[in-house]
Protein backbone atom coordinates (compact mmCIF):
# COMPACT_ATOMS: atom_id res chain seq x y z
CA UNK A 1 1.62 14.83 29.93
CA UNK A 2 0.47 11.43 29.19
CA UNK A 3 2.40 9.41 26.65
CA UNK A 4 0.46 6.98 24.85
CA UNK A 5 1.89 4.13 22.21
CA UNK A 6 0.40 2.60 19.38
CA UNK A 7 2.56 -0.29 17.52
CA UNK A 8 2.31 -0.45 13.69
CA UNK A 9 3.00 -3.98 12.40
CA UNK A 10 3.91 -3.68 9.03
CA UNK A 11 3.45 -7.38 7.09
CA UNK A 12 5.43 -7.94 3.31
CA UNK A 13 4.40 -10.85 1.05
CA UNK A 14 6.38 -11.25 -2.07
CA UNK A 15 5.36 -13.16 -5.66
CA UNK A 16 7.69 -12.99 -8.22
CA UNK A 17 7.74 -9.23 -8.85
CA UNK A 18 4.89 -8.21 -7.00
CA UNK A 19 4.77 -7.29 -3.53
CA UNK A 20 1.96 -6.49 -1.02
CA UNK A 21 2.34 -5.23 2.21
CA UNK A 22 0.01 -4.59 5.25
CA UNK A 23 0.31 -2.12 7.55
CA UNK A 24 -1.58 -2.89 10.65
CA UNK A 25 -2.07 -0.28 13.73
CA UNK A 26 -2.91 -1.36 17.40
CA UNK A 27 -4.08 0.99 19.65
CA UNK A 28 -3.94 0.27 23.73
CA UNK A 29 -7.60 -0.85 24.10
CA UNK A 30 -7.28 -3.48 21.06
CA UNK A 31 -8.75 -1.08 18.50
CA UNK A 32 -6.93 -2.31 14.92
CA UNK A 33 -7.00 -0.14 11.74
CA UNK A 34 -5.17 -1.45 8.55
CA UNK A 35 -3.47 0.02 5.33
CA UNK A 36 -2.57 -1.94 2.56
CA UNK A 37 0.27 -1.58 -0.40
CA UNK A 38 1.33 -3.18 -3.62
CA UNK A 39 3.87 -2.74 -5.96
CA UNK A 40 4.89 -4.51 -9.13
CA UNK A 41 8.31 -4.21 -10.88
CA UNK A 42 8.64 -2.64 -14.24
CA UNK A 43 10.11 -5.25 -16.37
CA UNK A 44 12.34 -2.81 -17.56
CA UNK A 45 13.51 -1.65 -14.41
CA UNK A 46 16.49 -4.00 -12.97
CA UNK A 47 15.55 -6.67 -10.09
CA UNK A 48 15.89 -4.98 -6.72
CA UNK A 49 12.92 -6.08 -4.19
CA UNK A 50 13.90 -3.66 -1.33
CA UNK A 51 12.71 -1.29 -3.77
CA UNK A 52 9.48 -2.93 -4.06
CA UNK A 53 9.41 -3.62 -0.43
CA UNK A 54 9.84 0.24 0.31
CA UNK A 55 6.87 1.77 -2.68
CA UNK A 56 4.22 -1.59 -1.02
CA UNK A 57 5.24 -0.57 2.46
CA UNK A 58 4.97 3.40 1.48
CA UNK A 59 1.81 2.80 -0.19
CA UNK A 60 0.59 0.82 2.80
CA UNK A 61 1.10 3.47 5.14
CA UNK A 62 -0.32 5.95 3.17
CA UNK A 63 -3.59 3.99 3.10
CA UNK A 64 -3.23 3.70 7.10
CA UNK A 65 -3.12 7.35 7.06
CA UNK A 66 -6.00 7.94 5.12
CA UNK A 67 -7.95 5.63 6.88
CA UNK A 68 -6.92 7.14 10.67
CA UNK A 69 -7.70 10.30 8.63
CA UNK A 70 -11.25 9.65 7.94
CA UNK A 71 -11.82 7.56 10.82
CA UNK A 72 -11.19 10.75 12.92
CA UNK A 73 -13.82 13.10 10.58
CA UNK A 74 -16.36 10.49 10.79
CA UNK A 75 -15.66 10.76 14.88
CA UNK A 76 -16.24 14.79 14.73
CA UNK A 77 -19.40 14.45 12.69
CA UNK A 78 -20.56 17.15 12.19
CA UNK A 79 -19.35 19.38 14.97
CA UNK A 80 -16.99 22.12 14.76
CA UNK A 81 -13.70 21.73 12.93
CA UNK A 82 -10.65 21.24 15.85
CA UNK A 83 -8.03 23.59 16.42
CA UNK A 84 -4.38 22.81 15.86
CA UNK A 85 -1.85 23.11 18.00
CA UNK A 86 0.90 21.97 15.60
């Protein structure tokens, strides 16, 4: 089996109580596919920014995902569905 490795870069900029991250995916042959994230505390809510650093960074890769996601049905077209093996 062939083991492959992708690196996911994942990028936090903070402004008062907002916070936007990046999450940015490099595959082998320089492809680059990118998620982003923000969060903004409550006022209400006490002052913790790892929280906000986890929901922008969650939120990031979540919009990676979806993005890989659809990237991949727009490469099937409109071919047959693939089989899992997982």
């Amino acid at each position: 089996m062939e083991a492959k490795q992708w690196t996911v870069r994942i990028h936090l900029a903070e402004d008062g109580d907002d916070t936007s991250a990046r999450a940015v995916l490099t595959t082998p042959d320089g492809t680059r596919v990118e998620g982003t994230g923000h969060a903004r505390r409550n006022p209400a809510d006490p002052s913790l920014p790892e929280v906000g650093d986890e929901l922008a960074v969650s939120r990031a890769l979540a919009d990676l995902a979806g993005r890989l996601g659809a990237d991949a049905r727009h490469g099937l077209g409109d071919g047959p569905a693939p089989t899992r093996s997982w």
